[in-house]
C-alpha atoms as a PDB file:
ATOM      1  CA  UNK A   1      62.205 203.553-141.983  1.00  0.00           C
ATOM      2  CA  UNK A   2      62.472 207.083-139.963  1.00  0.00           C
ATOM      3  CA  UNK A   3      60.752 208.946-142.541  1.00  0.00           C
ATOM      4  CA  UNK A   4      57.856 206.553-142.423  1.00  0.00           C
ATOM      5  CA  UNK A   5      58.267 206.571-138.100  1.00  0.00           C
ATOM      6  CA  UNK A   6      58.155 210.284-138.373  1.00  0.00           C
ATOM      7  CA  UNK A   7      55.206 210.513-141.030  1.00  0.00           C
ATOM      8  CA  UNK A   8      53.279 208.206-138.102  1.00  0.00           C
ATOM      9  CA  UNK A   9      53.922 210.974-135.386  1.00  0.00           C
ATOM     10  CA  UNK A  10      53.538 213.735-137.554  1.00  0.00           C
ATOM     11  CA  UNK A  11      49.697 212.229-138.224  1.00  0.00           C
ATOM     12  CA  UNK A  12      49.244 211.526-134.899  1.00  0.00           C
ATOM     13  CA  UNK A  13      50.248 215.288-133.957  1.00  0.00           C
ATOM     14  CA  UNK A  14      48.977 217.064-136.889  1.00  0.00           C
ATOM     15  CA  UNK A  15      45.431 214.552-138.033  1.00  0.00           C
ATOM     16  CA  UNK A  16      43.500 213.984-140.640  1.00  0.00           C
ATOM     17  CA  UNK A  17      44.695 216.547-143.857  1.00  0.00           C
ATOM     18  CA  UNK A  18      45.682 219.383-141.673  1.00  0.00           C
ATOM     19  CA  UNK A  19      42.946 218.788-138.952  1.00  0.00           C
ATOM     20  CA  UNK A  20      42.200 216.617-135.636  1.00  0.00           C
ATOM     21  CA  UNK A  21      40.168 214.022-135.789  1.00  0.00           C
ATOM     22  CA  UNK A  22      37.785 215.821-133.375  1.00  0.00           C
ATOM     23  CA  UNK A  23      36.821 218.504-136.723  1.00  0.00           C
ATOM     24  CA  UNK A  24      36.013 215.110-138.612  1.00  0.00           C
ATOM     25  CA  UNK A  25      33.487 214.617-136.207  1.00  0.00           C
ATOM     26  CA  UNK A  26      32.535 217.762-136.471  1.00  0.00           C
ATOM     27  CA  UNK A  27      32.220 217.885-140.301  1.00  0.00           C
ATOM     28  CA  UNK A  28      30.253 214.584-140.019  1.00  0.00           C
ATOM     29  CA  UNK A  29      27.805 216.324-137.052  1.00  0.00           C
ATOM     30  CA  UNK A  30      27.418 219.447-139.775  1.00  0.00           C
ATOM     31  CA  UNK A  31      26.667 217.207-142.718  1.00  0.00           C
ATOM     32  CA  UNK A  32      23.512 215.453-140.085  1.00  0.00           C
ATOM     33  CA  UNK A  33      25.730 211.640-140.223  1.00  0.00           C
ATOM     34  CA  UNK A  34      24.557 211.434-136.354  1.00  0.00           C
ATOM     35  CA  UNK A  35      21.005 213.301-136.679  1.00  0.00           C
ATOM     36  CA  UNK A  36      19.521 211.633-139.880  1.00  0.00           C
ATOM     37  CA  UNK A  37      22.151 208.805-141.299  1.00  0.00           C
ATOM     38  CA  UNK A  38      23.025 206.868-138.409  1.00  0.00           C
ATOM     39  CA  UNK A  39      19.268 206.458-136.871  1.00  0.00           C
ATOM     40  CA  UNK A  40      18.381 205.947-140.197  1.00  0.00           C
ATOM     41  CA  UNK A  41      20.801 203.126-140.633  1.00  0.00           C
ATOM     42  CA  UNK A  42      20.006 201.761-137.176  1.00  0.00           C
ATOM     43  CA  UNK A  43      16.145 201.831-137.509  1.00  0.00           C
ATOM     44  CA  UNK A  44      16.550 200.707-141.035  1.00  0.00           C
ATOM     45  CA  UNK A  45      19.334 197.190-139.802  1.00  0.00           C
ATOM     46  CA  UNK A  46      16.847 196.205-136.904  1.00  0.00           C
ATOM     47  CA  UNK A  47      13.390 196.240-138.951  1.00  0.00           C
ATOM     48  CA  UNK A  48      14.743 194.453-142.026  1.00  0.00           C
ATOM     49  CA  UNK A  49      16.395 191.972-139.166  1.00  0.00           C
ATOM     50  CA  UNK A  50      13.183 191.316-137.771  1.00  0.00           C
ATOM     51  CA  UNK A  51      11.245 191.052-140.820  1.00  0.00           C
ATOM     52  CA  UNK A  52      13.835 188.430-141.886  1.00  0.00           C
ATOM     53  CA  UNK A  53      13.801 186.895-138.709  1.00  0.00           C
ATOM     54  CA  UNK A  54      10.534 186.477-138.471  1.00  0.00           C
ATOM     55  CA  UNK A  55       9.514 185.944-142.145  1.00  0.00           C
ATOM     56  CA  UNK A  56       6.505 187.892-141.763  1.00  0.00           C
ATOM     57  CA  UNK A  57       6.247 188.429-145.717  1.00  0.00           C
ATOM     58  CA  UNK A  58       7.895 184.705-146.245  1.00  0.00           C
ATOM     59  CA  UNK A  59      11.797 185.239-148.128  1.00  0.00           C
ATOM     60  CA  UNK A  60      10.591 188.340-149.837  1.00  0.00           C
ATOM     61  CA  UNK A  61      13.913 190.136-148.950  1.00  0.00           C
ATOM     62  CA  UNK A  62      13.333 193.058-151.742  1.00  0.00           C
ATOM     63  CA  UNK A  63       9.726 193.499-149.649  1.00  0.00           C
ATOM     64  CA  UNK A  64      11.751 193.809-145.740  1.00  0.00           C
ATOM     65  CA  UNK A  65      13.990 195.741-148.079  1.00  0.00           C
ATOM     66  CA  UNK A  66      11.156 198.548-148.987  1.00  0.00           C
ATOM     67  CA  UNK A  67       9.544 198.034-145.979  1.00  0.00           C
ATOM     68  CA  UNK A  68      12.307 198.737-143.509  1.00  0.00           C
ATOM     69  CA  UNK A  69      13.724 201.655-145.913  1.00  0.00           C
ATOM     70  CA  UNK A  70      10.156 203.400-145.639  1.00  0.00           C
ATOM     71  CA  UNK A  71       9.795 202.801-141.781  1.00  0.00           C
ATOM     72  CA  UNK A  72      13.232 204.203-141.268  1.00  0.00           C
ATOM     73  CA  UNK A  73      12.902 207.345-143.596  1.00  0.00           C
ATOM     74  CA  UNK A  74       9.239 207.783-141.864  1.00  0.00           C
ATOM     75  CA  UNK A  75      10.916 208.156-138.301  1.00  0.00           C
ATOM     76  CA  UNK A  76      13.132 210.697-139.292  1.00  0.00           C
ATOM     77  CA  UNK A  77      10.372 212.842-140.538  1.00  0.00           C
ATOM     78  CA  UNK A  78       9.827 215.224-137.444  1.00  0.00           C
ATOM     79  CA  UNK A  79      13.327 215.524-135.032  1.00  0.00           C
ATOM     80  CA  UNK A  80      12.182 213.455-132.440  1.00  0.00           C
ATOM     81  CA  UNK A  81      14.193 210.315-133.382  1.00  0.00           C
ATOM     82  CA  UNK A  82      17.478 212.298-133.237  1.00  0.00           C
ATOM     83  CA  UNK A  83      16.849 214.406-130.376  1.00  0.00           C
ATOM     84  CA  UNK A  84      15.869 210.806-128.660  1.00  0.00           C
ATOM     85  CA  UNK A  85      19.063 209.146-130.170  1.00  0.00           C
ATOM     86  CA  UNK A  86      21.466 211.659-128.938  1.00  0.00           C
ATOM     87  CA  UNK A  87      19.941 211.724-125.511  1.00  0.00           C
ATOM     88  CA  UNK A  88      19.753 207.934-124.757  1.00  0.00           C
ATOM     89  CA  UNK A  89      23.254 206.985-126.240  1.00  0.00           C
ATOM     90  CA  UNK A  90      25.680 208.834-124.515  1.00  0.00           C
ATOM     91  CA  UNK A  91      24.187 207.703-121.312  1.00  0.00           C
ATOM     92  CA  UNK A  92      23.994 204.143-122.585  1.00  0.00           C
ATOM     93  CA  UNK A  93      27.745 204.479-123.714  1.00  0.00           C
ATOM     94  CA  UNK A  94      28.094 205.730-119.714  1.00  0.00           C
ATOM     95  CA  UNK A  95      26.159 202.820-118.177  1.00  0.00           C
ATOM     96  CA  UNK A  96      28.193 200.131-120.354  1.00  0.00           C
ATOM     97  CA  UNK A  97      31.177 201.548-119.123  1.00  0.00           C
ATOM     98  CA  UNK A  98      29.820 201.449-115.513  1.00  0.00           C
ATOM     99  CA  UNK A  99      28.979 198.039-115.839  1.00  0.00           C
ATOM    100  CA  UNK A 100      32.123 197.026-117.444  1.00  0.00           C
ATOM    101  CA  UNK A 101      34.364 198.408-113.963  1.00  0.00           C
ATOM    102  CA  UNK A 102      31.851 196.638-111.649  1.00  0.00           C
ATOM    103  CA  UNK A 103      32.421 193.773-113.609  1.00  0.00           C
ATOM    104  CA  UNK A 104      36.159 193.995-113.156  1.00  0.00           C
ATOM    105  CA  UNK A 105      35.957 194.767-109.694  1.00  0.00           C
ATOM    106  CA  UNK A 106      33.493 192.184-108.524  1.00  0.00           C
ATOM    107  CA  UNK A 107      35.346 189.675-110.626  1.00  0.00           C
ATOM    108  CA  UNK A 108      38.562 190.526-108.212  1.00  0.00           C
ATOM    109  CA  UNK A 109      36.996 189.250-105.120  1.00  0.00           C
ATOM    110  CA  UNK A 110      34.181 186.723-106.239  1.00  0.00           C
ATOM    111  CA  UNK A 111      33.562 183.370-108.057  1.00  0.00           C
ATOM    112  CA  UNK A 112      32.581 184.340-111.411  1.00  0.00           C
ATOM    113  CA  UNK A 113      29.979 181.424-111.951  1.00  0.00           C
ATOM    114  CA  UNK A 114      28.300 182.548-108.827  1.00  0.00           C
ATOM    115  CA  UNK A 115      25.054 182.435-108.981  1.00  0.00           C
ATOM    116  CA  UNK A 116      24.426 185.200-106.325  1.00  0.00           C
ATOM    117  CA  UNK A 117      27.196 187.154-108.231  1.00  0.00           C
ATOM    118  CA  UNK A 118      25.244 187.076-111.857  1.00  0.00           C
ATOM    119  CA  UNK A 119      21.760 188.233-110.212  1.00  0.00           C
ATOM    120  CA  UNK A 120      23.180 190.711-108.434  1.00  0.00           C
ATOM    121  CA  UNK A 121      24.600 191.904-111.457  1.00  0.00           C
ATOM    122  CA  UNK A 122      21.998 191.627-113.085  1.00  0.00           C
ATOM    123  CA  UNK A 123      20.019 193.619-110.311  1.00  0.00           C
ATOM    124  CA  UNK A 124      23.034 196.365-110.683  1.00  0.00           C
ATOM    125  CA  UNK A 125      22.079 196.475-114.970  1.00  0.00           C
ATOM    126  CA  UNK A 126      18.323 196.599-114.219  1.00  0.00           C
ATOM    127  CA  UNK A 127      18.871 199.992-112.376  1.00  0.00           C
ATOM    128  CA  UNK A 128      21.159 201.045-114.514  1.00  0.00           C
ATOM    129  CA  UNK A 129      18.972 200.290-117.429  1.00  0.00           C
ATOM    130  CA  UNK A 130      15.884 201.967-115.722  1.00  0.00           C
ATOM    131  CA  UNK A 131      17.929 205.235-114.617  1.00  0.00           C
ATOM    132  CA  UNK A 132      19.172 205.807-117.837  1.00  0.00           C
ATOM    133  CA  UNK A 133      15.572 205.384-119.191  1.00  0.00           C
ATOM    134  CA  UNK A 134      13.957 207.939-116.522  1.00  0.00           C
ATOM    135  CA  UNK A 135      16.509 210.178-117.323  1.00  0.00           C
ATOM    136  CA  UNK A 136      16.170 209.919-121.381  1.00  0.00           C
ATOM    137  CA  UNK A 137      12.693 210.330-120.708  1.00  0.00           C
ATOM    138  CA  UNK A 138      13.629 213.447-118.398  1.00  0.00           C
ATOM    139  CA  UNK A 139      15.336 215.099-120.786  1.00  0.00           C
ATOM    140  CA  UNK A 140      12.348 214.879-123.414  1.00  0.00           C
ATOM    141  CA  UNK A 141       9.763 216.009-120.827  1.00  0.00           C
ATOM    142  CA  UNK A 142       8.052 212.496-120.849  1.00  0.00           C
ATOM    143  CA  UNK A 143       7.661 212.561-117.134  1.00  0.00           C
ATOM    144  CA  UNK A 144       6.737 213.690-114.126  1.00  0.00           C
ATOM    145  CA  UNK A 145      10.521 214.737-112.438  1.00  0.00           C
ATOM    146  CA  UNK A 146       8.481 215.389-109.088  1.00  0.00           C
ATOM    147  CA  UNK A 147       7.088 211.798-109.235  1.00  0.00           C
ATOM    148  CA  UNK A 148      10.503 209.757-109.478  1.00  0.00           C
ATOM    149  CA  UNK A 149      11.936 212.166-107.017  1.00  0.00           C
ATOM    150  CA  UNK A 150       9.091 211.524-104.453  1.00  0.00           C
ATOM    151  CA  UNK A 151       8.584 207.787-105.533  1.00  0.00           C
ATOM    152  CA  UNK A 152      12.115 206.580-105.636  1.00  0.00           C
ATOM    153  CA  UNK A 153      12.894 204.967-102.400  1.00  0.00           C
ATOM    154  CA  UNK A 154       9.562 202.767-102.912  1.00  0.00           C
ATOM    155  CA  UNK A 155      10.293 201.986-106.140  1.00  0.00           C
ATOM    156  CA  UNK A 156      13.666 200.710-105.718  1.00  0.00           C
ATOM    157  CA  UNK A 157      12.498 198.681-102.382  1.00  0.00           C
ATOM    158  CA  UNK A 158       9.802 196.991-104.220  1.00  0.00           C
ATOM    159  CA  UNK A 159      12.521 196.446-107.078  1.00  0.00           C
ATOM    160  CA  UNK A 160      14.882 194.754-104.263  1.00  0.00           C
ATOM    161  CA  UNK A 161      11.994 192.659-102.616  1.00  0.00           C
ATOM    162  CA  UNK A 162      10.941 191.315-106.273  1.00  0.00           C
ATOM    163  CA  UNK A 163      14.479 190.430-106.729  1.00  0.00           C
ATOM    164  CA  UNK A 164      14.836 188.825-102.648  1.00  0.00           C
ATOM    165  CA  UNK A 165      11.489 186.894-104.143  1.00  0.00           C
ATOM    166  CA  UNK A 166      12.944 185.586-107.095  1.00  0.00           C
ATOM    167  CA  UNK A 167      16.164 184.440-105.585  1.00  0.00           C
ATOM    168  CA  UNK A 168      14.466 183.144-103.362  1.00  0.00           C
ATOM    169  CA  UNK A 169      12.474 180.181-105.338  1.00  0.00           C
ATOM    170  CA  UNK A 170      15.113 179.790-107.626  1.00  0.00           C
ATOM    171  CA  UNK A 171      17.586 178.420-105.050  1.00  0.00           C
ATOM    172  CA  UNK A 172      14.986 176.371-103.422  1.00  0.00           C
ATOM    173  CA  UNK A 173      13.406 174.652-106.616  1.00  0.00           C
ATOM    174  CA  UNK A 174      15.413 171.785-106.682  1.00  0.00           C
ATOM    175  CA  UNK A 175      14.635 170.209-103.070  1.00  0.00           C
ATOM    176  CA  UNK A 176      12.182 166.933-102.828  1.00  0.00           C
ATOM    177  CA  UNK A 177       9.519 167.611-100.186  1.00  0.00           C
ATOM    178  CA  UNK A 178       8.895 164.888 -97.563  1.00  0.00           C
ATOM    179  CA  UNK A 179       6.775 162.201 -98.048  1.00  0.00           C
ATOM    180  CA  UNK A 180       3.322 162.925 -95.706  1.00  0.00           C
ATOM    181  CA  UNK A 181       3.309 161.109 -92.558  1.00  0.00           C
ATOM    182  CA  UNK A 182      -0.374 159.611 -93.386  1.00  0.00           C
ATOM    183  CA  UNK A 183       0.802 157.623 -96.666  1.00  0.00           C
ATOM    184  CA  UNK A 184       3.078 155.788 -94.896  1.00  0.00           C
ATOM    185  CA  UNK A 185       0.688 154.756 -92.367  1.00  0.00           C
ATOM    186  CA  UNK A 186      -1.323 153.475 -94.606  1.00  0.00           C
ATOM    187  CA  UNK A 187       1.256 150.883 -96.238  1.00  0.00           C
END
């Protein structure tokens, strides 16, 4: 039993065959499993999902099959899936993890099933979502960084006042309306 305790710390310590678990990664980043086999495996899962899903080509699964396996090996072509991949996913791993603390903290001091609680929330992933998006899109050159920078402030108060809006008529939807004064003169 304390030669098989020891053998735990000694892989903990010492890693995988000689190594740390950080030059596995490492390997796997030289052999291209994050630039080509991983986006390929994603783009390949979520096309033959939504061909199945949707039955496009009726239960031909060979068909989604050859059809997501060409779309998938056709977007790694030039390195713009990659590059895009390891741009967005770190900061989506970031903004999950940002979300995740709010969660905990807001869940500390407020009713969970509030409805006020979930849409602002859900206001707090919006931005989130859009932020990591401008700055994906940043990174790539897809935009204007002048025009967020100048445009910011508007956008997000037009964001807030859409939001204001909504809440708005969802929380008075439910109310009957008076019955007009001339229809019951009339009875």
């Amino acid at each position: 039993m304390l030669s098989m305790l020891s053998s735990l710390v000694n892989f903990q310590f010492v890693g995988f065959y000689g190594g740390s678990f950080g030059d596995l990664l490492s390997y796997w980043e030289q052999l291209g499993v994050f630039s080509y086999v991983l986006p390929f495996l994603l783009i390949f899962a979520v096309v033959f999902g939504i061909l199945t899903k949707t039955k496009v080509f009726g239960d031909h699964r060979g068909l989604n099959a050859v059809i997501a396996l060409v779309v998938g090996l056709l977007a790694l072509q030039y390195n713009l899936v990659p590059i895009f991949f390891s741009e967005i996913f770190p900061r989506v791993g970031i903004a999950i993890s940002i979300i995740l603390v709010l969660m905990i903290l807001v869940g500390f001091f407020m009713d969970p099933d509030s409805k006020a609680m979930n849409w602002g929330l859900f206001g707090v992933g919006v931005i989130i979502f859009l932020s990591v998006l401008v700055k994906t899109a940043g990174s790539l050159g897809w935009y204007s960084a002048y025009w967020w920078y100048a445009n910011w402030p508007s956008i997000l108060l037009g964001l807030v006042v859409i939001g204001i809006f909504f809440a708005v008529i969802s929380s008075v939807g439910g109310q009957e309306l008076p019955e007009p004064k001339i229809a019951a003169l009339r009875r």
